[in-house]
Protein backbone atom coordinates (compact mmCIF):
# COMPACT_ATOMS: atom_id res chain seq x y z
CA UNK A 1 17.14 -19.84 5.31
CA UNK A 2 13.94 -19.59 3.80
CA UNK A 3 10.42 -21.01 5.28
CA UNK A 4 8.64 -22.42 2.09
CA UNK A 5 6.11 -23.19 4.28
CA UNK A 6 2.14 -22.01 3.11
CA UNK A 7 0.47 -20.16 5.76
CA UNK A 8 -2.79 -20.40 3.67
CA UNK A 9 -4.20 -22.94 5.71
CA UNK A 10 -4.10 -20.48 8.71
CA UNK A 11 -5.43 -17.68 6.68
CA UNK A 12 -7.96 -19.09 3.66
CA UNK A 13 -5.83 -17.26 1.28
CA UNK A 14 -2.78 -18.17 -0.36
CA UNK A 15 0.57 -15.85 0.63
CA UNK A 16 1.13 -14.30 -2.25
CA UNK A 17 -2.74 -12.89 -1.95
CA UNK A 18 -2.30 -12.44 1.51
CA UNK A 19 1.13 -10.50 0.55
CA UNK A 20 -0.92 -8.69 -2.23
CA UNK A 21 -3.67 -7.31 -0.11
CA UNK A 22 -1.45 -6.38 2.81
CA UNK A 23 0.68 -4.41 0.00
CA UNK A 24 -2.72 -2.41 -0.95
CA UNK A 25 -3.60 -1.75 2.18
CA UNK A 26 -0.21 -0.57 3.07
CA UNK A 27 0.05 1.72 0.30
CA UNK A 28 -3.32 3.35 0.75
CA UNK A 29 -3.57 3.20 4.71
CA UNK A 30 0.08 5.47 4.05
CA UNK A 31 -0.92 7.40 1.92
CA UNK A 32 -3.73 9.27 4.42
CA UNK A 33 -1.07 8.98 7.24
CA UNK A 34 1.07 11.26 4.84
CA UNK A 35 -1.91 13.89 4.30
CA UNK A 36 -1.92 14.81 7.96
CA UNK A 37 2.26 15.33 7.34
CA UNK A 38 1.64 17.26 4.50
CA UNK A 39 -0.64 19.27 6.19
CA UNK A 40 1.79 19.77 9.30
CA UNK A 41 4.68 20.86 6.87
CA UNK A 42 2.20 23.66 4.96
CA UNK A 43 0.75 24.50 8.44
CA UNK A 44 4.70 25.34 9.62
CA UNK A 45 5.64 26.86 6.32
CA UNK A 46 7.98 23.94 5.44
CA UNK A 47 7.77 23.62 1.71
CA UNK A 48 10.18 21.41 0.93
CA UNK A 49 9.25 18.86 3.29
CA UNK A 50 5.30 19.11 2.01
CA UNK A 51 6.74 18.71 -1.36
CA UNK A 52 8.45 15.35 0.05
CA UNK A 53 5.47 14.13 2.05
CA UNK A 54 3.48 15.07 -1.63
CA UNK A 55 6.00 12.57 -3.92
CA UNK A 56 5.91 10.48 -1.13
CA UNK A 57 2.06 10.09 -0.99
CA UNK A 58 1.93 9.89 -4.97
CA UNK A 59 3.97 6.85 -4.46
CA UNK A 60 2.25 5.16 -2.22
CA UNK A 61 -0.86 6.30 -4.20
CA UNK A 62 0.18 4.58 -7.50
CA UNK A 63 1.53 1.19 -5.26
CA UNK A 64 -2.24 1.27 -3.95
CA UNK A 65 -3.48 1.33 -7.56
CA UNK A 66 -1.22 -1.00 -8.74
CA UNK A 67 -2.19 -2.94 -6.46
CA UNK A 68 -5.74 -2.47 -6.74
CA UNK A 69 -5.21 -3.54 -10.86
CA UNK A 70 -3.36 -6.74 -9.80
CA UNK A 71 -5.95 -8.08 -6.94
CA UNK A 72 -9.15 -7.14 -9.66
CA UNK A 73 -7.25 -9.07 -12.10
CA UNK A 74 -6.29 -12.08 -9.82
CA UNK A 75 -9.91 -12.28 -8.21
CA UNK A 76 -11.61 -12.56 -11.52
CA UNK A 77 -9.44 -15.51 -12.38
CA UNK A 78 -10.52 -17.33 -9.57
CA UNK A 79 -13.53 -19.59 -9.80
C-alpha cells in the first residue's frame, strides 16, 4: 500500500522537490565517492574495474545534470 500522504508540511518543500533535490545530490555526492574508486583501481593496475567505476561516474554525472536542468527549470516557475 501506498502513503499518499504530503510530507511537505514537515519539510517546506513539496515531495517531488524534496525527491528531486535528494536525486541531485545523490548523483553528484556519488559521483566523487567513485573518483577515489577509480583512483584505487588505476593505483592497483585494475583497468577494467577503473573503466567501470569511469561509466559508472559518467552516469551519475549526467543524473546530476539532469537533475540540475529539471530543479533550474522548476525553481524559475515558482513565484
Amino acid at each position: 500500500m501506498t502513503d499518499n500522504s504530503e510530507t511537505g508540511a514537515v519539510t517546506g518543500t513539496q515531495d517531488k522537490d524534496y525527491n528531486l533535490i535528494w536525486f541531485t545530490e545523490a548523483c553528484l555526492s556519488n559521483a566523487l565517492r567513485l573518483e577515489s574508486y577509480i583512483n584505487d583501481a588505476d593505483r592497483d593496475g585494475d583497468e577494467e574495474l577503473a573503466e567501470f567505476f569511469r561509466r559508472a561516474q559518467a552516469e551519475s554525472r549526467k543524473g546530476g545534470e539532469q537533475g540540475k536542468q529539471f530543479l533550474a527549470t522548476r525553481l524559475s516557475q515558482q513565484g
